[in-house]
C-alpha atoms as a PDB file:
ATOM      1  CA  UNK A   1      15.665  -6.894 -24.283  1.00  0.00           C
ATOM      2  CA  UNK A   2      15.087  -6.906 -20.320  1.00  0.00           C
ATOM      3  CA  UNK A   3      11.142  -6.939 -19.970  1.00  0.00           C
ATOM      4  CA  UNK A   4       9.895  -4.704 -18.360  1.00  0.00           C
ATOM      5  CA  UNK A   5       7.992  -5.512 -15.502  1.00  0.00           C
ATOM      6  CA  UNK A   6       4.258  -4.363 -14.708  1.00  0.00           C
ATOM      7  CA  UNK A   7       2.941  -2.741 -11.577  1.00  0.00           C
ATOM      8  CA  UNK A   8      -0.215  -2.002  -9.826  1.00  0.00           C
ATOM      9  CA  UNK A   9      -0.532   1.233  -7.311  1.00  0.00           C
ATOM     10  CA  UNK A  10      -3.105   1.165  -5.154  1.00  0.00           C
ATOM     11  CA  UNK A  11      -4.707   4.662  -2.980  1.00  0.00           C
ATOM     12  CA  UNK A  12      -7.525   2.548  -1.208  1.00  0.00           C
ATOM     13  CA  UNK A  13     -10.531   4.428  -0.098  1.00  0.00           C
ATOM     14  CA  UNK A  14     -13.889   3.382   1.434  1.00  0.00           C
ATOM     15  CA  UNK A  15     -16.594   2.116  -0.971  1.00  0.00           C
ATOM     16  CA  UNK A  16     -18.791   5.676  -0.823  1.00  0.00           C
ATOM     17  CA  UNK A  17     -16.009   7.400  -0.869  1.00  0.00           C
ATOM     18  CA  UNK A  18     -14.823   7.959  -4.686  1.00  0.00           C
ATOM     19  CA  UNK A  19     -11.430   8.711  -3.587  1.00  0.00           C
ATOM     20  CA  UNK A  20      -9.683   5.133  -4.421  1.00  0.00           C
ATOM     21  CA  UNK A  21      -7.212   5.472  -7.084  1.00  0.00           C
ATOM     22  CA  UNK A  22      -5.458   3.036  -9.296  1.00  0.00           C
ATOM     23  CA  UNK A  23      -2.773   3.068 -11.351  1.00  0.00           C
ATOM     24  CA  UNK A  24      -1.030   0.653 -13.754  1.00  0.00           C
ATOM     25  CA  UNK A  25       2.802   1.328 -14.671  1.00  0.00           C
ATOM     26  CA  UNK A  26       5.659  -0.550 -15.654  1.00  0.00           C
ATOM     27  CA  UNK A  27       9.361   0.216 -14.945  1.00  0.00           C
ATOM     28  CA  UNK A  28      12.180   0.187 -17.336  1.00  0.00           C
ATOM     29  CA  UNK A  29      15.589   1.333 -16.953  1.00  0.00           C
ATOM     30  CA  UNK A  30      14.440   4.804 -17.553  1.00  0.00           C
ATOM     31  CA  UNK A  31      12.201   5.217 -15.361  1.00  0.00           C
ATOM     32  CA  UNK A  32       7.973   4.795 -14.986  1.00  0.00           C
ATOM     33  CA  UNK A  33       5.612   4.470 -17.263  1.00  0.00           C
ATOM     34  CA  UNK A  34       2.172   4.540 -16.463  1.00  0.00           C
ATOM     35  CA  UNK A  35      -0.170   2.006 -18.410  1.00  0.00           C
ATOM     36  CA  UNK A  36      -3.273   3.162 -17.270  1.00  0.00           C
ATOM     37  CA  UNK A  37      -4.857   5.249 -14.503  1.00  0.00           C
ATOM     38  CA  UNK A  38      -8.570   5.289 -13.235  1.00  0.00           C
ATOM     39  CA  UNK A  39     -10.650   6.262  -9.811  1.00  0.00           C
ATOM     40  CA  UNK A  40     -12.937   4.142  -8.447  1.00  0.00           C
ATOM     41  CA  UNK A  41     -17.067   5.658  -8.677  1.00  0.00           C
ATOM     42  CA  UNK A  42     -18.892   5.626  -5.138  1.00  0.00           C
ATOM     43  CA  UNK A  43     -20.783   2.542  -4.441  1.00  0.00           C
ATOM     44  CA  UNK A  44     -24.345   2.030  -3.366  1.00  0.00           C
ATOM     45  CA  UNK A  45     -23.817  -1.812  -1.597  1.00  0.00           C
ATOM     46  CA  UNK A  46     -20.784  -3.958  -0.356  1.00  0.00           C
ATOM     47  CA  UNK A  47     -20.919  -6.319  -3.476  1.00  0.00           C
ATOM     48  CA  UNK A  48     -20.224  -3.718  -6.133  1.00  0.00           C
ATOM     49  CA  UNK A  49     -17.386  -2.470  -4.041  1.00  0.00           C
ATOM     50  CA  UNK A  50     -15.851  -6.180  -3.703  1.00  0.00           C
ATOM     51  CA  UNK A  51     -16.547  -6.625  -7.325  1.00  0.00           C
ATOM     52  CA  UNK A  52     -14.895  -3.275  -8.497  1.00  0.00           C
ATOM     53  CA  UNK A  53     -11.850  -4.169  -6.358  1.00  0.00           C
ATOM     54  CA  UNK A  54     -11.547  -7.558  -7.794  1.00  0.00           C
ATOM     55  CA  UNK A  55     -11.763  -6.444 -10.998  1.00  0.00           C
ATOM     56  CA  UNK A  56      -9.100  -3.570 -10.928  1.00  0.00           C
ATOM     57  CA  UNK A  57      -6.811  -6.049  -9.576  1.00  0.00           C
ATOM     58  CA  UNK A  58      -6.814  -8.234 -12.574  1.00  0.00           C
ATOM     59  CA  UNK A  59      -7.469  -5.870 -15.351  1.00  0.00           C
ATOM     60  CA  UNK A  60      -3.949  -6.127 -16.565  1.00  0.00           C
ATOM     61  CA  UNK A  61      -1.367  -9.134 -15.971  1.00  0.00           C
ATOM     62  CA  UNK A  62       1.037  -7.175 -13.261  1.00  0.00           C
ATOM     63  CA  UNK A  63       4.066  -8.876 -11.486  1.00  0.00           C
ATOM     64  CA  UNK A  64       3.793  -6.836  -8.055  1.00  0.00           C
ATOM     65  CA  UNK A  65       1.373  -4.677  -6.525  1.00  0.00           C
ATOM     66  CA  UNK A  66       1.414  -2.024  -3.771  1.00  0.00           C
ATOM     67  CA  UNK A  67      -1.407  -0.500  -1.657  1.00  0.00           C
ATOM     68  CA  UNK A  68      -2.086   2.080   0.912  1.00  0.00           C
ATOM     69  CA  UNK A  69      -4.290   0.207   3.393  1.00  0.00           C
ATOM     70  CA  UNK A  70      -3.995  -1.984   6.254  1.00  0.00           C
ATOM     71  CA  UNK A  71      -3.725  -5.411   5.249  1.00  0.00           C
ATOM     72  CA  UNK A  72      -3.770  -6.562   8.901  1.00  0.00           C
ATOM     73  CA  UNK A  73      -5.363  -6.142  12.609  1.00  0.00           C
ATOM     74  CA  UNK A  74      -3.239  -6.068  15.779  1.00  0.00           C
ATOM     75  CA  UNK A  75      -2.774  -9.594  16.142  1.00  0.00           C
ATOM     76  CA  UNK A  76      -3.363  -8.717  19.844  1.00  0.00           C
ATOM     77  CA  UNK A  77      -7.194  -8.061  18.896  1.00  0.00           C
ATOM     78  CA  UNK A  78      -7.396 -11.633  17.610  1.00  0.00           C
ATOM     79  CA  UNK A  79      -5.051 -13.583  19.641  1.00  0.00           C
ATOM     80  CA  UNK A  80      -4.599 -12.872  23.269  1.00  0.00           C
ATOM     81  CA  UNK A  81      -1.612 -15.037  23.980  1.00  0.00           C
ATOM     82  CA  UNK A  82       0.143 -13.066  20.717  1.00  0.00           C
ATOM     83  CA  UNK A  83       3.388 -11.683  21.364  1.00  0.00           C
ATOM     84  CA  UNK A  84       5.137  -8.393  19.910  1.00  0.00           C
ATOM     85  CA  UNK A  85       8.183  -7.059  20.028  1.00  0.00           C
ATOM     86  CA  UNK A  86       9.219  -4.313  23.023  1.00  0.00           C
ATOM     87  CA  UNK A  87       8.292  -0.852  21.954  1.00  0.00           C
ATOM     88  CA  UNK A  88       9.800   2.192  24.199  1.00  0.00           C
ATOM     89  CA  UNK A  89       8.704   5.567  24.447  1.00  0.00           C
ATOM     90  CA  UNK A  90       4.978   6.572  25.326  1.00  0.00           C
ATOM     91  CA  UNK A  91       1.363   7.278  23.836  1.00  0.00           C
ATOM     92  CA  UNK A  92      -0.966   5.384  22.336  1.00  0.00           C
ATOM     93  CA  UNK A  93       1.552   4.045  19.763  1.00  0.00           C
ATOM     94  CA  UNK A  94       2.377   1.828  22.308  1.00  0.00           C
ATOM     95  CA  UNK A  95      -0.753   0.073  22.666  1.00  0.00           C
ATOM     96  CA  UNK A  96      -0.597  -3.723  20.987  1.00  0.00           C
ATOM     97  CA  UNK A  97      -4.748  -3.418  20.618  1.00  0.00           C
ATOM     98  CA  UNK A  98      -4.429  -0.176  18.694  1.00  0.00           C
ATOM     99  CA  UNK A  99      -1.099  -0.504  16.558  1.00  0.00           C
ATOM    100  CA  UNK A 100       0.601  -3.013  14.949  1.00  0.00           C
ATOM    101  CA  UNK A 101       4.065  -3.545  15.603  1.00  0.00           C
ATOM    102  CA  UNK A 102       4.676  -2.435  11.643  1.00  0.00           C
ATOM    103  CA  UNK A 103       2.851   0.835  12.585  1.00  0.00           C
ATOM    104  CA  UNK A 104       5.603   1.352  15.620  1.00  0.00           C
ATOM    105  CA  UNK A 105       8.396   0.918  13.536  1.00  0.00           C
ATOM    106  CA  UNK A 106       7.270   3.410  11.046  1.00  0.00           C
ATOM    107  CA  UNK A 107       6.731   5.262  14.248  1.00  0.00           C
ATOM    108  CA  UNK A 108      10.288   5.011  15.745  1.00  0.00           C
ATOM    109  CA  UNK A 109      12.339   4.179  12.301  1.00  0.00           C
ATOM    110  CA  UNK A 110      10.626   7.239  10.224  1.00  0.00           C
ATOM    111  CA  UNK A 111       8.582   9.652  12.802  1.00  0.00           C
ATOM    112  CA  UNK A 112       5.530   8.954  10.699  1.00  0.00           C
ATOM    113  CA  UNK A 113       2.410   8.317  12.948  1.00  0.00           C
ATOM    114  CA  UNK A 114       0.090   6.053  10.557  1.00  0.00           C
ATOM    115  CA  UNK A 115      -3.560   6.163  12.197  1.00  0.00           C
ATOM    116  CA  UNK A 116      -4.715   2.750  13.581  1.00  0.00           C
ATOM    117  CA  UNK A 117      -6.249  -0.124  11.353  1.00  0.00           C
ATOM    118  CA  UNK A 118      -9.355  -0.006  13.166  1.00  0.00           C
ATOM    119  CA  UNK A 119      -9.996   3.577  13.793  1.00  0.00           C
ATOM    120  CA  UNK A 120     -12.795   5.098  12.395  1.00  0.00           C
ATOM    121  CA  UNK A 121     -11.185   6.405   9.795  1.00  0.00           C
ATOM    122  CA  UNK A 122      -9.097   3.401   8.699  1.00  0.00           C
ATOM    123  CA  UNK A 123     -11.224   0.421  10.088  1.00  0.00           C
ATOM    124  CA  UNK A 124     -13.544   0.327   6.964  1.00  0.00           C
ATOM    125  CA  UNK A 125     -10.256   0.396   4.612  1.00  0.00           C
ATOM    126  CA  UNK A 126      -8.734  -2.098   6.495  1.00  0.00           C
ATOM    127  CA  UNK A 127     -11.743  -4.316   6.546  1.00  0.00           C
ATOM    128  CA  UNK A 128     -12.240  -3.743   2.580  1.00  0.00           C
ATOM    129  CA  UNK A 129      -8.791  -4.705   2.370  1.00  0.00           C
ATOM    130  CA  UNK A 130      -8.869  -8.005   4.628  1.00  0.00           C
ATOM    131  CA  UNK A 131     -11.729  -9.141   2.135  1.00  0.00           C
ATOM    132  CA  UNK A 132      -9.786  -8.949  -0.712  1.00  0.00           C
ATOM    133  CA  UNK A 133      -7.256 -11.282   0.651  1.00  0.00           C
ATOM    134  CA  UNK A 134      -9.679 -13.258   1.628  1.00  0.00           C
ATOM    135  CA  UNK A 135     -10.948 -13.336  -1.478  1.00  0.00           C
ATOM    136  CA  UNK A 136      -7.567 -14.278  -3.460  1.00  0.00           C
ATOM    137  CA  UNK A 137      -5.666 -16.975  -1.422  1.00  0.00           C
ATOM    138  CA  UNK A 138      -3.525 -14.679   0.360  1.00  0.00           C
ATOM    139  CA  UNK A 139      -0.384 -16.058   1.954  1.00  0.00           C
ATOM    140  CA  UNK A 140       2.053 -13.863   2.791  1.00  0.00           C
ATOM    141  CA  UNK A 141       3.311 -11.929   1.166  1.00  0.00           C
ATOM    142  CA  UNK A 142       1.077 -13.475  -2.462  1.00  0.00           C
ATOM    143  CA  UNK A 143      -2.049 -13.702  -3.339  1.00  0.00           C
ATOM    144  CA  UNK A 144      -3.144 -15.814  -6.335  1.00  0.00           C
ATOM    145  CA  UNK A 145      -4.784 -13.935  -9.458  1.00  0.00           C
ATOM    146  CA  UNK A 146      -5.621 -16.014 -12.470  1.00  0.00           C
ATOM    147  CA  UNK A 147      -3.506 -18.353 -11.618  1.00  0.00           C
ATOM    148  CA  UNK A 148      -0.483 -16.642 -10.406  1.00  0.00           C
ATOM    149  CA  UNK A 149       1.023 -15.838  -7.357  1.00  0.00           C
ATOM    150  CA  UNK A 150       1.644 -12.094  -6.968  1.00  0.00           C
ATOM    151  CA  UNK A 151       3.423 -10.207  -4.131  1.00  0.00           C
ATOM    152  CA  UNK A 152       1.015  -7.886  -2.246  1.00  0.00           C
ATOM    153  CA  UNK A 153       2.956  -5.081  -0.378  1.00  0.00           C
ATOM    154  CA  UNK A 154       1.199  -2.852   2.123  1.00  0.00           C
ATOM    155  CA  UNK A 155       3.134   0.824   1.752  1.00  0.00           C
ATOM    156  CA  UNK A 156       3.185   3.882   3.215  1.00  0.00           C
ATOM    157  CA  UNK A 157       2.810   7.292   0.359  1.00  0.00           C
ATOM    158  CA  UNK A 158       3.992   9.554   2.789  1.00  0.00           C
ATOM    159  CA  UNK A 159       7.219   7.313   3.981  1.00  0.00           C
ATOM    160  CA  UNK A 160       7.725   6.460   0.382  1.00  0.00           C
ATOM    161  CA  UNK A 161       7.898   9.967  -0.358  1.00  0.00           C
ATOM    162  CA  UNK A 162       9.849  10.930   2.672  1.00  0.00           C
ATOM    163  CA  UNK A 163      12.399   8.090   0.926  1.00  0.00           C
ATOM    164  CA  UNK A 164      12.733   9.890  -2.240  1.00  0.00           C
ATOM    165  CA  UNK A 165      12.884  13.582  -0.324  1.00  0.00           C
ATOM    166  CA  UNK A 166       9.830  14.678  -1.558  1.00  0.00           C
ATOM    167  CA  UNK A 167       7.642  16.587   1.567  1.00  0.00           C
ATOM    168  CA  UNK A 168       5.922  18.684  -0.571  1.00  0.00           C
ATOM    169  CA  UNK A 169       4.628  16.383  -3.599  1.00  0.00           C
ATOM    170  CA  UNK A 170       1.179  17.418  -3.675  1.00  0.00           C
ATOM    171  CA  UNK A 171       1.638  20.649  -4.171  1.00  0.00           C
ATOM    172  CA  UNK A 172       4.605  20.378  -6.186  1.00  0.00           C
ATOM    173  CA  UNK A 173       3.578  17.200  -8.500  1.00  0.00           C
ATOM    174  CA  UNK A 174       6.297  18.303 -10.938  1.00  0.00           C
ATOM    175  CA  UNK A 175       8.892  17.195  -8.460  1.00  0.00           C
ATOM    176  CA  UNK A 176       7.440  14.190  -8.136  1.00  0.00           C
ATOM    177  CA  UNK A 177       7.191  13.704 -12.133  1.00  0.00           C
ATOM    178  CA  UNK A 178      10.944  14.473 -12.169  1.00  0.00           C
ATOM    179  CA  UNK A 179      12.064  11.839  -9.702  1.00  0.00           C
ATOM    180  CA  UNK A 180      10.508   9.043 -10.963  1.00  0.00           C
ATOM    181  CA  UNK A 181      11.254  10.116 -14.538  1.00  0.00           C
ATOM    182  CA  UNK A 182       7.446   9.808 -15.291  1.00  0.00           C
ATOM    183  CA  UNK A 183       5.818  11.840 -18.031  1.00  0.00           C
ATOM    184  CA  UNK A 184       3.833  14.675 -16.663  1.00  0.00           C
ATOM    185  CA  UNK A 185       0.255  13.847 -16.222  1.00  0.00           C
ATOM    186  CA  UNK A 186      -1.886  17.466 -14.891  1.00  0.00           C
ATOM    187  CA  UNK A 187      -4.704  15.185 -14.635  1.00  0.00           C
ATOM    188  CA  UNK A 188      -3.511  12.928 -11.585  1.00  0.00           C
ATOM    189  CA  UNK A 189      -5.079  14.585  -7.977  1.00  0.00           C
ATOM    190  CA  UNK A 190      -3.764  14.073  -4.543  1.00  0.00           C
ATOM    191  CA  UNK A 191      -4.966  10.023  -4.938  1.00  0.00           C
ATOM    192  CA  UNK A 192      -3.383   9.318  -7.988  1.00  0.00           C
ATOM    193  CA  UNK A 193      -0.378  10.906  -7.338  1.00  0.00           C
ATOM    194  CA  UNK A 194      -0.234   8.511  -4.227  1.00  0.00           C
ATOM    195  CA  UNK A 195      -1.421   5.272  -6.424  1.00  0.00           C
ATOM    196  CA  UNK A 196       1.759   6.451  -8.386  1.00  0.00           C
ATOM    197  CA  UNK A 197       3.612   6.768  -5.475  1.00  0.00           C
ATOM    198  CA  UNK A 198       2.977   3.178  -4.521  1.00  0.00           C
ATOM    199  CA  UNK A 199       3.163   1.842  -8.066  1.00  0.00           C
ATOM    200  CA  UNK A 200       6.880   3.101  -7.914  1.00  0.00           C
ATOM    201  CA  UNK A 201       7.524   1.201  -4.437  1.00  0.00           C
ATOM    202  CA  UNK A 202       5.759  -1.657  -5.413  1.00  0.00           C
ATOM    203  CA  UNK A 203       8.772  -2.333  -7.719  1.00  0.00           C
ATOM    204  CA  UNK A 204      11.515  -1.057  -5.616  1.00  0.00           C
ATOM    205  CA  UNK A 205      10.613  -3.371  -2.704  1.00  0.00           C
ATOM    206  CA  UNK A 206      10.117  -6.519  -5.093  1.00  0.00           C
ATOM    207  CA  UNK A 207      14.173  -5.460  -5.718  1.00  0.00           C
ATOM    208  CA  UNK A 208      14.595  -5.635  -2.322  1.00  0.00           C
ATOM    209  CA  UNK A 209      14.779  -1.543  -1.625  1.00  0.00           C
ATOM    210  CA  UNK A 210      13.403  -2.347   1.560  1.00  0.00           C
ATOM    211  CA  UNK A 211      13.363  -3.781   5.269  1.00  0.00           C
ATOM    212  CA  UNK A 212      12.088  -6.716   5.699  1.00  0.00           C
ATOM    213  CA  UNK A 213       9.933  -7.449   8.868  1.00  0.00           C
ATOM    214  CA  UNK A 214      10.643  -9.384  11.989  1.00  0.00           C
ATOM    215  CA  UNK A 215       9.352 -12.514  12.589  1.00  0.00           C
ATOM    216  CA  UNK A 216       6.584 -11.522  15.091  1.00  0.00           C
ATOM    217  CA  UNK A 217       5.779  -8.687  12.999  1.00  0.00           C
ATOM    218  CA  UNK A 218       5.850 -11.173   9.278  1.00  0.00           C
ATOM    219  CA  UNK A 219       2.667 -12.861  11.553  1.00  0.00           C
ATOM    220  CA  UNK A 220       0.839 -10.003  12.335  1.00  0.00           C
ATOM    221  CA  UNK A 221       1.161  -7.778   8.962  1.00  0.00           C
ATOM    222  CA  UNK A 222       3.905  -5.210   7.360  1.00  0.00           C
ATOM    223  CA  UNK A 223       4.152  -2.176   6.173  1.00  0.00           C
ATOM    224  CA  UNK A 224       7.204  -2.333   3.657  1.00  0.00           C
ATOM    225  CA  UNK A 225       8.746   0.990   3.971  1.00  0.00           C
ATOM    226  CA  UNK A 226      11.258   1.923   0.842  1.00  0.00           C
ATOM    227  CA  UNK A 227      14.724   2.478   1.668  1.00  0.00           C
ATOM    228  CA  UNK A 228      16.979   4.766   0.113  1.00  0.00           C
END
């Protein structure tokens, strides 16, 4: 029998938030199954948020996992001397200290207009993020848990379910249920249905449903979009 292989979606949110969702799946020929599914309490200081992360990472044994945050700065923040690829068109897309190269190319590939990894909005998910690497030997595109070496991908909900031509999925869950052949679950909200969303990806990609990123772009972070 083919084993099936075990996932783990990721809807990061910030630490007081309560919004970060998690779910554990695994994908058989049939379609996806999910394991388990929790949300993430707010937090009072930046250790139990580390620790809670950590934790939901290795709760189960998974063989890929995907996640909705940045898992990178503009390398031109960092590095002055960095290079990036041309990007043509205008607005503040174009700006190297505001947007990765990755964010661009959802930009100009998809017309999706992901908010930059240090914004207000996105900075302290980004930063939560960066720690966790930190945290578990990251080199791209692995980090090591217990032992193992487990491919991280950073994705996209909203591209992934542009890729499966769902606009409408959180309103309409049951389309969503249908598509990935998933039982029915009225209890996921608008963040699980997005962990699920990446969960789902997380597996496509590691089959290579995906484009792979430029060299310039492997160095400074990507966002593997799902191809269909």
């Amino acid at each position: 029998m083919k084993e099936e292989p075990t996932i783990l979606g990721i809807d990061l949110g910030g630490c007081m938030s309560g919004n970060s969702a998690y779910i554990y799946a695994k994908r058989s020929d049939i379609g996806i199954n999910i394991i388990e599914r929790f949300k993430e309490p707010r937090h009072k200081t930046p250790r139990e948020c580390a620790e809670f992360l950590q934790a939901a990472l290795t709760r189960h044994s998974v063989d890929v996992i995907a996640i909705d945050a940045p898992l990178s700065l503009p390398k031109a923040l960092t590095d002055p001397s960095a290079h990036t690829p041309e990007r043509k068109g205008n607005g503040e897309i174009l700006n190297p200290y505001l947007f990765r190269y990755t964010d661009y190319f959802l930009f100009e590939r998809f017309g999706l207009r992901p908010m930059p990894p240090a914004g207000d909005r996105i900075g302290r998910l980004t930063a939560r993020a960066i720690e966790m690497l930190h945290n578990n030997h990251y080199d791209f595109p692995n980090i090591t848990l217990q032992g193992r070496k487990i491919p991280i991908y950073e994705v996209y909900p909203k591209q992934i379910a542009q890729a499966l031509g769902l606009q409408q999925y959180k309103k309409a869950p049951q389309q969503l249920f249908e598509q990935l052949h998933c039982p029915v679950d009225e209890r996921l909200d608008e963040h699980l249905l997005d962990a699920l969303l990446c969960a789902y990806a997380g597996h496509e990609i590691l089959q290579g449903e995906t484009l792979y990123p430029t060299e310039e772009a492997a160095e400074e972070g990507w966002c593997f979009p799902l191809i269909r």
